[in-house]
Protein backbone atom coordinates (compact mmCIF):
# COMPACT_ATOMS: atom_id res chain seq x y z
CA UNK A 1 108.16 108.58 -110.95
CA UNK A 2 108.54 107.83 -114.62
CA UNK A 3 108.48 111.03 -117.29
CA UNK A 4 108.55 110.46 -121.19
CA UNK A 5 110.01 113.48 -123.09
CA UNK A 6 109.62 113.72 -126.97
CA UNK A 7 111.08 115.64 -129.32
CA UNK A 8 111.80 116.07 -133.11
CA UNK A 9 108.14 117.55 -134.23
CA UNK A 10 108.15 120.51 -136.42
CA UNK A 11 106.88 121.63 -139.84
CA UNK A 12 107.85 120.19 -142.91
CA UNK A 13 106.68 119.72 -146.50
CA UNK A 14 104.27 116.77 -147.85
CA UNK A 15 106.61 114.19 -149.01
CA UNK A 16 109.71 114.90 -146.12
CA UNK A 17 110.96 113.36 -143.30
CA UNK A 18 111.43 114.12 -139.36
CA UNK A 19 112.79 111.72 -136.76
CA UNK A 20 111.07 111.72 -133.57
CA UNK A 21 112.43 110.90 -130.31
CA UNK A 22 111.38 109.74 -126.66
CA UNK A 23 113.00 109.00 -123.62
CA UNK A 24 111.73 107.50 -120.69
CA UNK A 25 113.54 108.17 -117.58
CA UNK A 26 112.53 107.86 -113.67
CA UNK A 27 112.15 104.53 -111.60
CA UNK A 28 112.09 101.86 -114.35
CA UNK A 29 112.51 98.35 -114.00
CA UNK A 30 111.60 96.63 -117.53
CA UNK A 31 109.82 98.18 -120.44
CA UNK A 32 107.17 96.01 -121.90
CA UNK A 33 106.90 98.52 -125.02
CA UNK A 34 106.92 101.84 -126.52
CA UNK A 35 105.28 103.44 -128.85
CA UNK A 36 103.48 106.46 -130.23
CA UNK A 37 100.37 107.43 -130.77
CA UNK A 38 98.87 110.96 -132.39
CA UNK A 39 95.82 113.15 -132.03
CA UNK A 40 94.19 115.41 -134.20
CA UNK A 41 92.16 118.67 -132.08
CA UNK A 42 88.77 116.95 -132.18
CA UNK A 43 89.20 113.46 -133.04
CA UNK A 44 90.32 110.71 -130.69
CA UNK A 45 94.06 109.83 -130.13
CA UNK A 46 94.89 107.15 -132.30
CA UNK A 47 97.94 104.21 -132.52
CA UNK A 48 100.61 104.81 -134.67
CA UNK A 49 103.51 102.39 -134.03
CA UNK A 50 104.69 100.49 -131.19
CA UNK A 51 108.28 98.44 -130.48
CA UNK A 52 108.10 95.24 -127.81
CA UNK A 53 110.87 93.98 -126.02
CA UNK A 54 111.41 91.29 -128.16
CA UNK A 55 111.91 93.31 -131.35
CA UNK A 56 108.69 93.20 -132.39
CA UNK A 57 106.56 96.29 -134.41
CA UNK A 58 103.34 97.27 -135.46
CA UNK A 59 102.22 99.39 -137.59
CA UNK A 60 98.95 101.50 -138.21
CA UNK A 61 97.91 100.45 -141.81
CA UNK A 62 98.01 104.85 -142.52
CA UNK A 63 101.82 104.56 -142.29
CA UNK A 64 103.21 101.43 -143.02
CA UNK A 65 105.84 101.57 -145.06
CA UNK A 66 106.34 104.86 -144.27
CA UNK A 67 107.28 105.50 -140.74
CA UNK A 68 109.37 102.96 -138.91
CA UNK A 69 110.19 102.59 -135.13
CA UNK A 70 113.34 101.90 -133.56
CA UNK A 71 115.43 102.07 -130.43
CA UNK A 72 117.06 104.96 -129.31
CA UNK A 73 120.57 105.19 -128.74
CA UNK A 74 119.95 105.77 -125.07
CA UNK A 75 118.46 103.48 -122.73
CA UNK A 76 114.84 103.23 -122.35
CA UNK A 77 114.39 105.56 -125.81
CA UNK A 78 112.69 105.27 -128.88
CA UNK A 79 112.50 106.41 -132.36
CA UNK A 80 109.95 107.29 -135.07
CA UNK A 81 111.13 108.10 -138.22
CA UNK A 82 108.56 109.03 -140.49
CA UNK A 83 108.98 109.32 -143.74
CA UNK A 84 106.71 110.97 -147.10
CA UNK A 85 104.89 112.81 -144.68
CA UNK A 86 101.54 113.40 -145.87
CA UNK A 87 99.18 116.23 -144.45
CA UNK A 88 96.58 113.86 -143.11
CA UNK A 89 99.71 112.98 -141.00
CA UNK A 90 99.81 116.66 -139.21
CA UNK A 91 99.00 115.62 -135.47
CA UNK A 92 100.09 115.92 -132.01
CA UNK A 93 102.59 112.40 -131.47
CA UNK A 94 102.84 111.34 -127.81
CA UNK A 95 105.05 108.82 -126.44
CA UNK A 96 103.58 106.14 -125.18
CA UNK A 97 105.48 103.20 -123.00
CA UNK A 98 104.05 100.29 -121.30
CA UNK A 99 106.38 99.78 -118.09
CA UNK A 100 107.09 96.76 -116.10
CA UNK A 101 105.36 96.73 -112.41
CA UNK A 102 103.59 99.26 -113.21
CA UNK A 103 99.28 98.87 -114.10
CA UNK A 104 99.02 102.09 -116.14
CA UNK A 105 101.04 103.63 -119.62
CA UNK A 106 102.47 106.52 -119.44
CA UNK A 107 102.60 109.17 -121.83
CA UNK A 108 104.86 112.24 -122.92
CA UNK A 109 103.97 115.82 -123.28
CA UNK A 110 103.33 115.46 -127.03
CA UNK A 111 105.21 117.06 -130.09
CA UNK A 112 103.54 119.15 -132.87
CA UNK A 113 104.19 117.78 -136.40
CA UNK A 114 102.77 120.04 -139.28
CA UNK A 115 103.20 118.80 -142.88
CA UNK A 116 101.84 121.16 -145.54
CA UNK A 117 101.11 120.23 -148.85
């Protein structure tokens, strides 16, 4: 009953920016947090960043300081902006959000993000 849709991945240089976005729609009654998470073909999925309900963040030490997570404008949405992408940062980013009354995360579809050097 609950679907996560991202969007906002696509190619860019080492060194610029893209803003990624999720929304979390369906039968939702609190959200606990949100976050995202990436995976490389290969290697396992890993954290990235994650926003609580009370405001809190957290940070993989591989972007600190360079991507920062927000709420979205709409209800139940998030934000990752990401800045001086690096190529080690090229990756599949999922949504991730932890949902009251309900035992398991769910995830989106994912969004390719490709930064060349």
């Amino acid at each position: 009953q609950v679907q996560l849709v991202e969007s906002g991945g696509g190619s860019v240089q080492a060194g610029g920016s893209l803003r990624l976005s999720c929304a979390a729609s369906g039968t939702i009654f609190g959200v606990n947090a949100m976050g995202w998470y990436r995976q490389v073909p290969g290697k396992e999925r890993e954290f990235v960043a994650a926003l609580s309900s009370d405001g809190s963040t957290r940070y993989a030490d591989s972007v600190k300081g360079r991507f920062s997570i927000s709420r979205g404008n709409a209800k139940n949405s998030v934000y990752l902006h990401m800045n001086s992408l690096k190529p080690e940062d090229t990756a599949v980013y999922y949504c991730n959000a932890d949902l009251s009354w309900y035992a398991n995360e769910y995830w989106g579809q994912g969004t390719q993000v490709t930064v060349s050097s």
